[in-house]
C-alpha atoms as a PDB file:
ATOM      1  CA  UNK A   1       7.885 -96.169  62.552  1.00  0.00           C
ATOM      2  CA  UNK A   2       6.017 -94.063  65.126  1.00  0.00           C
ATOM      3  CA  UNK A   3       6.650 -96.423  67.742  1.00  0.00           C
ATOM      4  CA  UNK A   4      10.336 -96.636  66.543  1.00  0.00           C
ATOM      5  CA  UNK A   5      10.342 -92.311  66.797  1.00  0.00           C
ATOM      6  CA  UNK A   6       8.458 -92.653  70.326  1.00  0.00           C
ATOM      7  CA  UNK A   7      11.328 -94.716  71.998  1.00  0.00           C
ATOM      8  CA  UNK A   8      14.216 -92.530  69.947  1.00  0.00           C
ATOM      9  CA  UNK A   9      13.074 -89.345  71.579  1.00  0.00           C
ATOM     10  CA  UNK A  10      13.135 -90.934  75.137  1.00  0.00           C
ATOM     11  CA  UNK A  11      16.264 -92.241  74.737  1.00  0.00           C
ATOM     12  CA  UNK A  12      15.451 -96.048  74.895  1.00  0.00           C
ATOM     13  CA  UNK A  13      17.640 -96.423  71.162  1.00  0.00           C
ATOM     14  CA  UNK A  14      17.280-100.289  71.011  1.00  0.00           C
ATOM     15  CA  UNK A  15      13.538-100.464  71.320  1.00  0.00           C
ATOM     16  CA  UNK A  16      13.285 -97.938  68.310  1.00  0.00           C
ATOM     17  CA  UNK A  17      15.583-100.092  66.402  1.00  0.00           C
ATOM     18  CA  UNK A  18      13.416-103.079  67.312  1.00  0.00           C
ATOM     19  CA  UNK A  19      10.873-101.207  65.316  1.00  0.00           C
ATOM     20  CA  UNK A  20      12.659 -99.350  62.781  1.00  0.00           C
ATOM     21  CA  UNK A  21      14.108-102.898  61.789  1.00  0.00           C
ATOM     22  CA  UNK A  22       9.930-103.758  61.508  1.00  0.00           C
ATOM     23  CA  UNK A  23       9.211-100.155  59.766  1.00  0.00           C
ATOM     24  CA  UNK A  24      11.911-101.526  56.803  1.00  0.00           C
ATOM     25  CA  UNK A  25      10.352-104.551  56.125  1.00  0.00           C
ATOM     26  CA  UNK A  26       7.199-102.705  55.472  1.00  0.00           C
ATOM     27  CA  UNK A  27       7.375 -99.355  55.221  1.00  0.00           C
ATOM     28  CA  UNK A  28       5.811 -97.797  51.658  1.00  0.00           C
ATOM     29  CA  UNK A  29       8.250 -94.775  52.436  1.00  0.00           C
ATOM     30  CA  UNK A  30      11.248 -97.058  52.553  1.00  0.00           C
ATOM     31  CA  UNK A  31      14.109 -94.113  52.675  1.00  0.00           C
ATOM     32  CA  UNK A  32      12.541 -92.868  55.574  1.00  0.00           C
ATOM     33  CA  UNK A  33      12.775 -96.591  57.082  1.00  0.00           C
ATOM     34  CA  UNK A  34      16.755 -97.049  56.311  1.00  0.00           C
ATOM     35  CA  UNK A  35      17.716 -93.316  57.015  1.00  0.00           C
ATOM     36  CA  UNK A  36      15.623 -93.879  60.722  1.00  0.00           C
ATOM     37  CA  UNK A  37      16.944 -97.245  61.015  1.00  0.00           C
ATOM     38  CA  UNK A  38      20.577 -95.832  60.275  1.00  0.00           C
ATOM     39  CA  UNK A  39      20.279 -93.092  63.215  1.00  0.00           C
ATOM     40  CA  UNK A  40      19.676 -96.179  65.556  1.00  0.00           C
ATOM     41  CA  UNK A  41      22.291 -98.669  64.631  1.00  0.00           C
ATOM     42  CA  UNK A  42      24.795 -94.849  65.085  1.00  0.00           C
ATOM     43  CA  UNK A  43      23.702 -94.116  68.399  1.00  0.00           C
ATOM     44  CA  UNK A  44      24.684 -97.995  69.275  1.00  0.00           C
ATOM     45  CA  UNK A  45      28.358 -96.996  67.863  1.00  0.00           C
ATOM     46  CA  UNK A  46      26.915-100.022  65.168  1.00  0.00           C
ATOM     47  CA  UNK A  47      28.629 -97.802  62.267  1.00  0.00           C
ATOM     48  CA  UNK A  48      28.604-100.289  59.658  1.00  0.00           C
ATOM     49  CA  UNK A  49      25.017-101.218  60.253  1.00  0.00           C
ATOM     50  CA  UNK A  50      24.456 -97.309  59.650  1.00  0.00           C
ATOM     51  CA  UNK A  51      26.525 -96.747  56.680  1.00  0.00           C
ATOM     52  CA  UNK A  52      24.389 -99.532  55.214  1.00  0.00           C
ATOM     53  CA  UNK A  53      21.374 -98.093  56.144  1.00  0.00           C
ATOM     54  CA  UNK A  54      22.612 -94.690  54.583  1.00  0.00           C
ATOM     55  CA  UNK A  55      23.852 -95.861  51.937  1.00  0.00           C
ATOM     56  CA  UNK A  56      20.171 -97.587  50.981  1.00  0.00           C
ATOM     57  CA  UNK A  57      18.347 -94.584  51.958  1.00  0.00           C
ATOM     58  CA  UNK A  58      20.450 -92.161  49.860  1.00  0.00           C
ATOM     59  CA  UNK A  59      20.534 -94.721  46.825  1.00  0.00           C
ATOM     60  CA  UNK A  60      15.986 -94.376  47.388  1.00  0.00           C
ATOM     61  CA  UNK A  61      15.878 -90.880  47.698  1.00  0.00           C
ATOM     62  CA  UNK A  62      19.493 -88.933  46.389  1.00  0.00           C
ATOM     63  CA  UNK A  63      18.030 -85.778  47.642  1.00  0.00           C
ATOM     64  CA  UNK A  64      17.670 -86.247  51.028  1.00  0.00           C
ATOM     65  CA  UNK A  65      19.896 -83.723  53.473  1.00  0.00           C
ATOM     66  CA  UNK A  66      19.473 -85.510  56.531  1.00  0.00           C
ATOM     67  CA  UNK A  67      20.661 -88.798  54.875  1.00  0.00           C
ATOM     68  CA  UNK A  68      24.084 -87.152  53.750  1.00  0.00           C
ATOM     69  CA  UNK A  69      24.402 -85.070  57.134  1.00  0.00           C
ATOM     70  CA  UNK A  70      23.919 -88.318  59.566  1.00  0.00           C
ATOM     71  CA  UNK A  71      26.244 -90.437  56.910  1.00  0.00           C
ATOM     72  CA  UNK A  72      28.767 -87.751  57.340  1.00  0.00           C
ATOM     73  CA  UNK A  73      28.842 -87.777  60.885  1.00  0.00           C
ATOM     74  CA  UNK A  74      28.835 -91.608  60.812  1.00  0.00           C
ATOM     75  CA  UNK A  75      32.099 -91.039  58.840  1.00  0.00           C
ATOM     76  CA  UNK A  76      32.957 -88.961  61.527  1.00  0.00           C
ATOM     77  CA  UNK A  77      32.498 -91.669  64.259  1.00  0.00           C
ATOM     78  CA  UNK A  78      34.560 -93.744  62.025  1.00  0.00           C
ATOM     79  CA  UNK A  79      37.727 -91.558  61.150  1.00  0.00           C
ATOM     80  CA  UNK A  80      36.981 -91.128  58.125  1.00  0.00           C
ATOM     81  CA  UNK A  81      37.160 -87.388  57.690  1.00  0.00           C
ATOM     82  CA  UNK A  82      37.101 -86.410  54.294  1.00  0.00           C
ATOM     83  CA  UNK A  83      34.420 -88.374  53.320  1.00  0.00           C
ATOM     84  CA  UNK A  84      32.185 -86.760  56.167  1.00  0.00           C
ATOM     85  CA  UNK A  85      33.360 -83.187  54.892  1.00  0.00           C
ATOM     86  CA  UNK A  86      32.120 -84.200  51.355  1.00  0.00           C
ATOM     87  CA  UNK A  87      28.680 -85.696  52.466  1.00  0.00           C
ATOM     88  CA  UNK A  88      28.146 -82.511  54.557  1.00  0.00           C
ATOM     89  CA  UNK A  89      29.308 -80.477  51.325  1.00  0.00           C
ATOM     90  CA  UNK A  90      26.704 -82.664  49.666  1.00  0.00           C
ATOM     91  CA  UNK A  91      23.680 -81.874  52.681  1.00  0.00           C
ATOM     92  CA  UNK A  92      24.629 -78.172  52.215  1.00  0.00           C
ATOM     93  CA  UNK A  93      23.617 -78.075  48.563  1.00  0.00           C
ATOM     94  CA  UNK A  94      20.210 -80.203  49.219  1.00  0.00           C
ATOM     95  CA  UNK A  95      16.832 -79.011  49.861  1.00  0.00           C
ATOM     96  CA  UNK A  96      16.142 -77.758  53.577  1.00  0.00           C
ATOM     97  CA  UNK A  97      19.433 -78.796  55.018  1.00  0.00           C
ATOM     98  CA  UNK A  98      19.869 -78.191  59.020  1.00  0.00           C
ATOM     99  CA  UNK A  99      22.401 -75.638  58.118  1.00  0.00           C
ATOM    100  CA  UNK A 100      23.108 -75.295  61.817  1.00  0.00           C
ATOM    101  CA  UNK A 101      23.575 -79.033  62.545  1.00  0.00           C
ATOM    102  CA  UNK A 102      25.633 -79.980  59.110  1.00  0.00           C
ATOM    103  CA  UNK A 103      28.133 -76.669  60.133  1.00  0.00           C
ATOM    104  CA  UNK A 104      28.630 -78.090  63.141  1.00  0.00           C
ATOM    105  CA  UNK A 105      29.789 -81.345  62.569  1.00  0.00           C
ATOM    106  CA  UNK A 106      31.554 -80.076  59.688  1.00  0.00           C
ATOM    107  CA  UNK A 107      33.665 -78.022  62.299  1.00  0.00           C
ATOM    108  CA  UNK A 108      34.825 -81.065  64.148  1.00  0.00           C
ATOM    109  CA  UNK A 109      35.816 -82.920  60.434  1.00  0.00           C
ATOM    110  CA  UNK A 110      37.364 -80.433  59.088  1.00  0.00           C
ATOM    111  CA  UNK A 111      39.036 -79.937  62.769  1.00  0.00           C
ATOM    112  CA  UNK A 112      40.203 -83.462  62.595  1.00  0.00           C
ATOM    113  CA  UNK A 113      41.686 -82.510  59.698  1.00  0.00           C
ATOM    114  CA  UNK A 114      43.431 -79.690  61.025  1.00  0.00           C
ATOM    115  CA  UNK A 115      41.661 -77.061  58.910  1.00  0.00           C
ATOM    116  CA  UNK A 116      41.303 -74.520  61.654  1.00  0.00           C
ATOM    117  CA  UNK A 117      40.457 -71.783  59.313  1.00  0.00           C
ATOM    118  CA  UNK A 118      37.874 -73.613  57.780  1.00  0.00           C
ATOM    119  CA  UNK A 119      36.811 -74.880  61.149  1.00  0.00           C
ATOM    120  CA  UNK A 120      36.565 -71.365  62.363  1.00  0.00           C
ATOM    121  CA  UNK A 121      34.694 -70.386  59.548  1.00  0.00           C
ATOM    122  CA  UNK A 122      31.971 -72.855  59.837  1.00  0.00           C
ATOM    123  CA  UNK A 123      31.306 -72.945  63.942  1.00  0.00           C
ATOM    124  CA  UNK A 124      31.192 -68.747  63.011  1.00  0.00           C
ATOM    125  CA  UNK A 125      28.394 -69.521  61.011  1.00  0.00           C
ATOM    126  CA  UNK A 126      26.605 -71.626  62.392  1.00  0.00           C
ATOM    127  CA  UNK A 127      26.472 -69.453  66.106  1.00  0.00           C
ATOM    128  CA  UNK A 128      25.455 -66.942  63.700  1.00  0.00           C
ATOM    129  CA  UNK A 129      22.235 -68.994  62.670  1.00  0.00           C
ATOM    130  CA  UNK A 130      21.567 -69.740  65.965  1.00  0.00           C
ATOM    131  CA  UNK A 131      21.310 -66.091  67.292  1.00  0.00           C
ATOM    132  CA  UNK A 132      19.321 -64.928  64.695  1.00  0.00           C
ATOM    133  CA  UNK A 133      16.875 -67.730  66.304  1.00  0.00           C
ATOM    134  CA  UNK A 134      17.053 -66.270  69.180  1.00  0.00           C
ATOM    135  CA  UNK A 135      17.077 -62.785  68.399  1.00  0.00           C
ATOM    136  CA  UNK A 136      13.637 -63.465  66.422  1.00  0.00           C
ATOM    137  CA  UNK A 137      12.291 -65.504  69.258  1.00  0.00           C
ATOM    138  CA  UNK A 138      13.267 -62.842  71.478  1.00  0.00           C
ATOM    139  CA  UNK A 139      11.075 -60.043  69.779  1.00  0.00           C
ATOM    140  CA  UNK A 140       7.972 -62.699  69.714  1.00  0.00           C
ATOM    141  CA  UNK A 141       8.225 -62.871  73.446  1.00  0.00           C
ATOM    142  CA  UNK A 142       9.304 -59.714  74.279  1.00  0.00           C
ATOM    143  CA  UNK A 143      12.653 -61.190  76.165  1.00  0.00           C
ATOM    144  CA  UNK A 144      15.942 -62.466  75.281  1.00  0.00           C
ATOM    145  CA  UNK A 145      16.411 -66.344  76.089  1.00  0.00           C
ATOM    146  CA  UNK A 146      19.292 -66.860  77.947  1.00  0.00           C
ATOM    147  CA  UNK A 147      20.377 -70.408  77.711  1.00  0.00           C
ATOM    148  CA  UNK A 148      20.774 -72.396  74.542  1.00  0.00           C
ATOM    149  CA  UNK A 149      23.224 -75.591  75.501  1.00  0.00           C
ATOM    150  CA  UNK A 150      23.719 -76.193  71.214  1.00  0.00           C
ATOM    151  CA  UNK A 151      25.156 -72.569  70.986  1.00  0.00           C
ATOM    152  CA  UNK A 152      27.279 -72.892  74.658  1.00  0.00           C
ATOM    153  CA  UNK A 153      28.571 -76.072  72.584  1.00  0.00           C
ATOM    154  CA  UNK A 154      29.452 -73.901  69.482  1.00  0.00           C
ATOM    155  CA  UNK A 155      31.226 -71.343  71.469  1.00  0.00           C
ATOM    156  CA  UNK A 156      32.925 -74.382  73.214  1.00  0.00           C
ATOM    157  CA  UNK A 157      34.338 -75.598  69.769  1.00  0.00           C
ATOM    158  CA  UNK A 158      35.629 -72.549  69.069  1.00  0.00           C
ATOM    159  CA  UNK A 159      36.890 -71.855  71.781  1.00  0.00           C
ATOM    160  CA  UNK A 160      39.054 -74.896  71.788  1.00  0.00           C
ATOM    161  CA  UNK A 161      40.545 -73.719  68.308  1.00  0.00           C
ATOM    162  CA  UNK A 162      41.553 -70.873  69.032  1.00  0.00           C
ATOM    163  CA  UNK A 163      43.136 -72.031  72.307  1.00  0.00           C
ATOM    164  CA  UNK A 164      44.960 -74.494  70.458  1.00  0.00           C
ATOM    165  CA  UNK A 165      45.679 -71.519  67.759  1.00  0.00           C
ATOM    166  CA  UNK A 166      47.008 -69.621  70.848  1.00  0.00           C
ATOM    167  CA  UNK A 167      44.616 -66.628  70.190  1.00  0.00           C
ATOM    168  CA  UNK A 168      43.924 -66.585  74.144  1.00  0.00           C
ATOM    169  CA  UNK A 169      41.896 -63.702  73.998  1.00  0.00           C
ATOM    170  CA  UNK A 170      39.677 -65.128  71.872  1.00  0.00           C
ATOM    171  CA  UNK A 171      39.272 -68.271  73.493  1.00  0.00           C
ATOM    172  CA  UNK A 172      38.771 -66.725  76.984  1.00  0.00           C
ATOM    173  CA  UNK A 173      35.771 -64.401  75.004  1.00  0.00           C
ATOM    174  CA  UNK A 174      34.265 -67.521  73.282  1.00  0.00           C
ATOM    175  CA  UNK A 175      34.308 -69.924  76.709  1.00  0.00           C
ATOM    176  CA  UNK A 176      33.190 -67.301  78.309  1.00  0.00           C
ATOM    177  CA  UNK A 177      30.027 -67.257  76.417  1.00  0.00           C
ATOM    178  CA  UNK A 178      29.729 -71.078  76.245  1.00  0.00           C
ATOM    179  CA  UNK A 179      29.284 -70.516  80.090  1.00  0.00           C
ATOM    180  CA  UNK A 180      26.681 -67.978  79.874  1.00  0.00           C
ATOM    181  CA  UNK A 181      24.396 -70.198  77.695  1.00  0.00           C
ATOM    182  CA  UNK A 182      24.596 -72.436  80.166  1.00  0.00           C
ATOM    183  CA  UNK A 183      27.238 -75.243  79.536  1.00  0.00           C
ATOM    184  CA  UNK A 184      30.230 -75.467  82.348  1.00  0.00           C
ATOM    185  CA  UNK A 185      32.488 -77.803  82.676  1.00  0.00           C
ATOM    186  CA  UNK A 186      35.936 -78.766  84.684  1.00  0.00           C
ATOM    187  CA  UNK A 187      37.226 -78.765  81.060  1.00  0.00           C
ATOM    188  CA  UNK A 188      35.846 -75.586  80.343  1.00  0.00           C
ATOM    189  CA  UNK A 189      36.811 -73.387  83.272  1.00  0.00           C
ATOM    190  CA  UNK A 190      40.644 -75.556  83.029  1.00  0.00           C
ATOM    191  CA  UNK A 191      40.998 -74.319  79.480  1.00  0.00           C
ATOM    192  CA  UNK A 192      39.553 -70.901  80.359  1.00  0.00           C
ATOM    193  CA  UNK A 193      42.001 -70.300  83.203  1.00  0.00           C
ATOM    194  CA  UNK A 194      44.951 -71.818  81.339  1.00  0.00           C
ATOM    195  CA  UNK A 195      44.002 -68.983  78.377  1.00  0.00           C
ATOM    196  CA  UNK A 196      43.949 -66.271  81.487  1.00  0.00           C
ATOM    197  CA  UNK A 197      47.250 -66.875  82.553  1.00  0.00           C
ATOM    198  CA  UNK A 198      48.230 -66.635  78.841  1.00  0.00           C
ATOM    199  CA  UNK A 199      46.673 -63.559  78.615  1.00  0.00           C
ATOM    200  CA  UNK A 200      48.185 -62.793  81.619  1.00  0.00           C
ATOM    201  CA  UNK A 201      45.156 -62.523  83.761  1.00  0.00           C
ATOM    202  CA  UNK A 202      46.123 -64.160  87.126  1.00  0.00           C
ATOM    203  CA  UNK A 203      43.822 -63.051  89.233  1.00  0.00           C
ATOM    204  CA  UNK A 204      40.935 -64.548  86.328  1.00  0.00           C
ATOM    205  CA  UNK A 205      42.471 -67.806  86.177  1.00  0.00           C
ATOM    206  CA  UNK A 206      42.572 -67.721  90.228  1.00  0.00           C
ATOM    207  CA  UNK A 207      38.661 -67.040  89.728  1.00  0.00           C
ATOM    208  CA  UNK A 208      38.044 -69.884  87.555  1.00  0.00           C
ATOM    209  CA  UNK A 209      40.083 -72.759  89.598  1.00  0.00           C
ATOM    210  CA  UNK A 210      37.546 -70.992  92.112  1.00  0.00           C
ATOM    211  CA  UNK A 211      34.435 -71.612  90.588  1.00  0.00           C
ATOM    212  CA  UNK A 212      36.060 -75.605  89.260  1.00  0.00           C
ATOM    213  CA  UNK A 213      36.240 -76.380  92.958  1.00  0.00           C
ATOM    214  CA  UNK A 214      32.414 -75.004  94.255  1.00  0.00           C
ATOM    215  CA  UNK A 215      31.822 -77.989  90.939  1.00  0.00           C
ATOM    216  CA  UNK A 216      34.211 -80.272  92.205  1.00  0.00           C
ATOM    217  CA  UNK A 217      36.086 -79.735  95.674  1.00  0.00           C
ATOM    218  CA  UNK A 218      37.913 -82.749  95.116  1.00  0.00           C
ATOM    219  CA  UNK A 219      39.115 -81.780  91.682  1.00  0.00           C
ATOM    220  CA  UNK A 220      43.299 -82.378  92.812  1.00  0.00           C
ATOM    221  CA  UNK A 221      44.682 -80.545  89.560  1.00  0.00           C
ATOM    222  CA  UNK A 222      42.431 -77.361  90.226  1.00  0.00           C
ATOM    223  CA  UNK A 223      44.101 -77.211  93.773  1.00  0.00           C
ATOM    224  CA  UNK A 224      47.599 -78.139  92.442  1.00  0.00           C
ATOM    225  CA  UNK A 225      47.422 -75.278  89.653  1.00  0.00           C
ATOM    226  CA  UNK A 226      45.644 -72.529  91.546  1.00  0.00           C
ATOM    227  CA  UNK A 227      48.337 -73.542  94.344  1.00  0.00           C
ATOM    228  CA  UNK A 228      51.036 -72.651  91.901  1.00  0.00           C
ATOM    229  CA  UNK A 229      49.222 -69.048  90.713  1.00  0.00           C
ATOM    230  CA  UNK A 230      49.217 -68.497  94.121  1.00  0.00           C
ATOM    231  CA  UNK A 231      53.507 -68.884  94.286  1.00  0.00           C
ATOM    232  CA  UNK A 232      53.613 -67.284  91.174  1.00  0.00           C
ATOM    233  CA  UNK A 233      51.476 -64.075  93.356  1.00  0.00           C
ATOM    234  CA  UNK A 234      53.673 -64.298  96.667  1.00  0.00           C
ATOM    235  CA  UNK A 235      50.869 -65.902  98.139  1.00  0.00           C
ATOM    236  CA  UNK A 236      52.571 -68.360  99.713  1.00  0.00           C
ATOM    237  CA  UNK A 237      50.080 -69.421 102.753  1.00  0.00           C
ATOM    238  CA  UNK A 238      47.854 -70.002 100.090  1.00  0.00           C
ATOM    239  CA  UNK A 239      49.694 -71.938  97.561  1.00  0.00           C
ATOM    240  CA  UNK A 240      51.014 -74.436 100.642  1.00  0.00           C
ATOM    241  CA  UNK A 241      47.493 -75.094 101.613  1.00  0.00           C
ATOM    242  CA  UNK A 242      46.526 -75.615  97.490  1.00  0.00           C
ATOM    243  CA  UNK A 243      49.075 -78.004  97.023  1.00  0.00           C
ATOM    244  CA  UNK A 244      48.889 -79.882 100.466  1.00  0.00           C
ATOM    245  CA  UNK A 245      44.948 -80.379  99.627  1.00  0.00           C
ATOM    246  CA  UNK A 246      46.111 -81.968  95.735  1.00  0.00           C
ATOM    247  CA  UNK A 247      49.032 -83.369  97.542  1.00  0.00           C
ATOM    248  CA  UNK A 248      46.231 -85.311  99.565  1.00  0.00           C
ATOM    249  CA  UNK A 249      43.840 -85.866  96.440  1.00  0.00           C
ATOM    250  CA  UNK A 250      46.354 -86.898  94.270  1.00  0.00           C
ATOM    251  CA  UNK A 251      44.787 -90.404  92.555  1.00  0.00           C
ATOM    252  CA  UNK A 252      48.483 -91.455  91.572  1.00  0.00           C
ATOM    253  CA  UNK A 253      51.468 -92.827  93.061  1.00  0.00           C
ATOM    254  CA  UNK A 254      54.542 -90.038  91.830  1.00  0.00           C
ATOM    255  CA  UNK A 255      53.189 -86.846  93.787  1.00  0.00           C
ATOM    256  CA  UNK A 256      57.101 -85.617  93.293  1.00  0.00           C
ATOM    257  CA  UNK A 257      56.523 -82.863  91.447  1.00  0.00           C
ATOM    258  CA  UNK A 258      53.482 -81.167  94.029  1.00  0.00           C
ATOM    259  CA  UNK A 259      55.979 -82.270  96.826  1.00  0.00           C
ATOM    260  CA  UNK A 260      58.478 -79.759  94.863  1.00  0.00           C
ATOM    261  CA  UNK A 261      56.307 -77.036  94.306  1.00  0.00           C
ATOM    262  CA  UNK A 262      55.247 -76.578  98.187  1.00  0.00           C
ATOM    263  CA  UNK A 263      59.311 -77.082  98.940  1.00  0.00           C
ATOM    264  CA  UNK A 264      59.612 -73.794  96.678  1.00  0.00           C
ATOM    265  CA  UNK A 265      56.653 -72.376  98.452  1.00  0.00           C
ATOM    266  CA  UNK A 266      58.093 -72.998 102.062  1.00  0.00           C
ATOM    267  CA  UNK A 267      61.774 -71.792 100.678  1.00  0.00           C
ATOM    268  CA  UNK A 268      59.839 -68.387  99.922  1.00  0.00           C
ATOM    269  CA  UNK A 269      58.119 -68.341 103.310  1.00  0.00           C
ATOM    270  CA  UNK A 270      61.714 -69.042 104.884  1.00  0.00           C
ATOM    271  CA  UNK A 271      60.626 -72.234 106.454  1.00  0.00           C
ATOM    272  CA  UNK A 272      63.099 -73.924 105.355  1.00  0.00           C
ATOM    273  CA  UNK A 273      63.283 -77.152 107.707  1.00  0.00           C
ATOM    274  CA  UNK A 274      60.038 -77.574 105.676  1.00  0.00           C
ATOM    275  CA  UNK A 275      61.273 -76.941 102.333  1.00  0.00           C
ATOM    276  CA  UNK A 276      64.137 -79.683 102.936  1.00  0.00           C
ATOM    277  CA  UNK A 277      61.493 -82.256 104.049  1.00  0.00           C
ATOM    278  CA  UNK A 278      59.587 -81.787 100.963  1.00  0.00           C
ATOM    279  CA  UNK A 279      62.964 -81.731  98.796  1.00  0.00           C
ATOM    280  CA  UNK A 280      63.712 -85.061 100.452  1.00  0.00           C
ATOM    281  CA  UNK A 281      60.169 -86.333  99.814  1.00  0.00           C
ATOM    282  CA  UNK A 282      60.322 -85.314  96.006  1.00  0.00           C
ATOM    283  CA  UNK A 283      63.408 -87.396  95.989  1.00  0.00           C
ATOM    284  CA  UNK A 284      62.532 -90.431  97.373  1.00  0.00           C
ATOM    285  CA  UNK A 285      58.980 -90.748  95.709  1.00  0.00           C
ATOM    286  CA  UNK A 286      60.909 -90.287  92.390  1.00  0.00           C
ATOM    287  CA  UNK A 287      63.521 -93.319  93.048  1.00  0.00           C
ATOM    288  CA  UNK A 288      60.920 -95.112  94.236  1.00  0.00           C
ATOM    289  CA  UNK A 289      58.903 -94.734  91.280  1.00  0.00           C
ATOM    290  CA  UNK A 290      61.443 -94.521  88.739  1.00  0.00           C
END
């Protein structure tokens, strides 16, 4: 079983199950065995193998929190929603559960399920747990920590209910702090502009298609919506060189609709031999591809 744990925490999952499966044949602390065993076969995406495994370990030892919390989020993986938000009910109630953890990935179930509130409620708690961690570590070593990629992911998880809650303001505040622990993304900074604009914060969503292209200056849909922020401003210089750079990224064939945009951008420059070029390029892409 050591050698089993030894390859899980670097990573190299099939060697530990090579010895988990070894640890279950002869382990004296069987539960241990299957629940281990079970973690493996989920990390493969082997989610029946797991469920058996979890299944054994909780029928050895009923009160085991981890058990429940990893069979949960193997119902996860599988779709089955309700039965993960019962087993992490189940973890809850169970001696030393990792309240953090179990909230968690009762969020996403009970997200899946499309109880927001509920959802809401537990990523709440659970950032809650985590910055009482840090607020106690803080006063040990005289200094705030200030990354933590688990509570960046929180704030993330949030943040993506309340965008799709439309509470903008709330999900600009909550991926705004996912960023300051320390977790960007393309997604992140997308969803955090789209919420600006919502909020009616152009000139913030023109700062976060900014800071997606120092990640990714190839990123086409950054240039192409930051081009049309840019119209939206009178910008116009700037929104025809946005859209001519996504125009030129573009991975698919039907670039119509950026074609259309930079016609509307010309029209308000008053170069209009160049808006009619891009009017008639719009039109023939979208015969062509239609």
């Amino acid at each position: 079983m050591k050698f089993g744990d030894f390859y899980y925490k670097k990573n190299q999952i099939r060697k530990a199950l090579g010895y988990y499966d070894r640890a279950v044949k002869g382990a004296t602390l069987k539960d241990i065995a299957y629940f281990k065993r079970g973690m493996a076969h989920n990390m493969l995406d082997q989610l029946d193998a797991a469920l058996a495994d979890f299944n054994v370990a909780i029928r050895l030892n009923p009160t085991m929190s981890d058990a429940y919390a990893w069979r949960g989020e193997n119902y996860n993986d599988m779709g089955e929603f309700k039965k993960a938000v019962a087993d992490f009910n189940r973890a809850m109630k169970l001696p030393k559960p990792n309240r953090s953890l179990i909230l968690r990935r009762r969020c996403a179930a009970r997200t899946a399920l499309g109880n927001l509130d509920g959802a809401i409620a537990d990523a709440t708690r659970a950032i809650a747990i985590f910055e009482r961690r840090m607020a106690k570590r803080a006063t040990r070593a005289d200094q705030a920590p200030t990354k933590n990629i688990e509570l960046a992911k929180l704030y993330q998880l949030r943040g993506n209910i309340y965008f799709n809650r439309r509470e903008f303001t709330k999900a600009v505040s909550d991926f705004t702090s996912c960023i300051n622990y320390g977790f960007t993304s393309d997604q992140i900074l997308d969803l955090r502009a789209r919420a600006n604009v919502e909020d009616g914060k152009v000139d913030a969503a023109i700062a976060d298609y900014d800071l997606t292209l120092k990640l990714n200056p190839r990123d086409d849909s950054a240039y192409a919506e930051r081009g049309k922020l840019f119209l939206k401003l009178g910008k116009t210089d700037k929104a025809i060189a946005d859209l001519t750079r996504a125009i030129e990224l573009y991975p698919g064939e039907n670039t119509s609709r950026l074609y259309l945009l930079r016609a509307e951008a010309y029209k308000k420059k008053g170069d209009l031999r160049s808006e009619k070029a891009d009017l008639n390029k719009a039109s023939s892409i979208r015969k062509s591809f239609f």
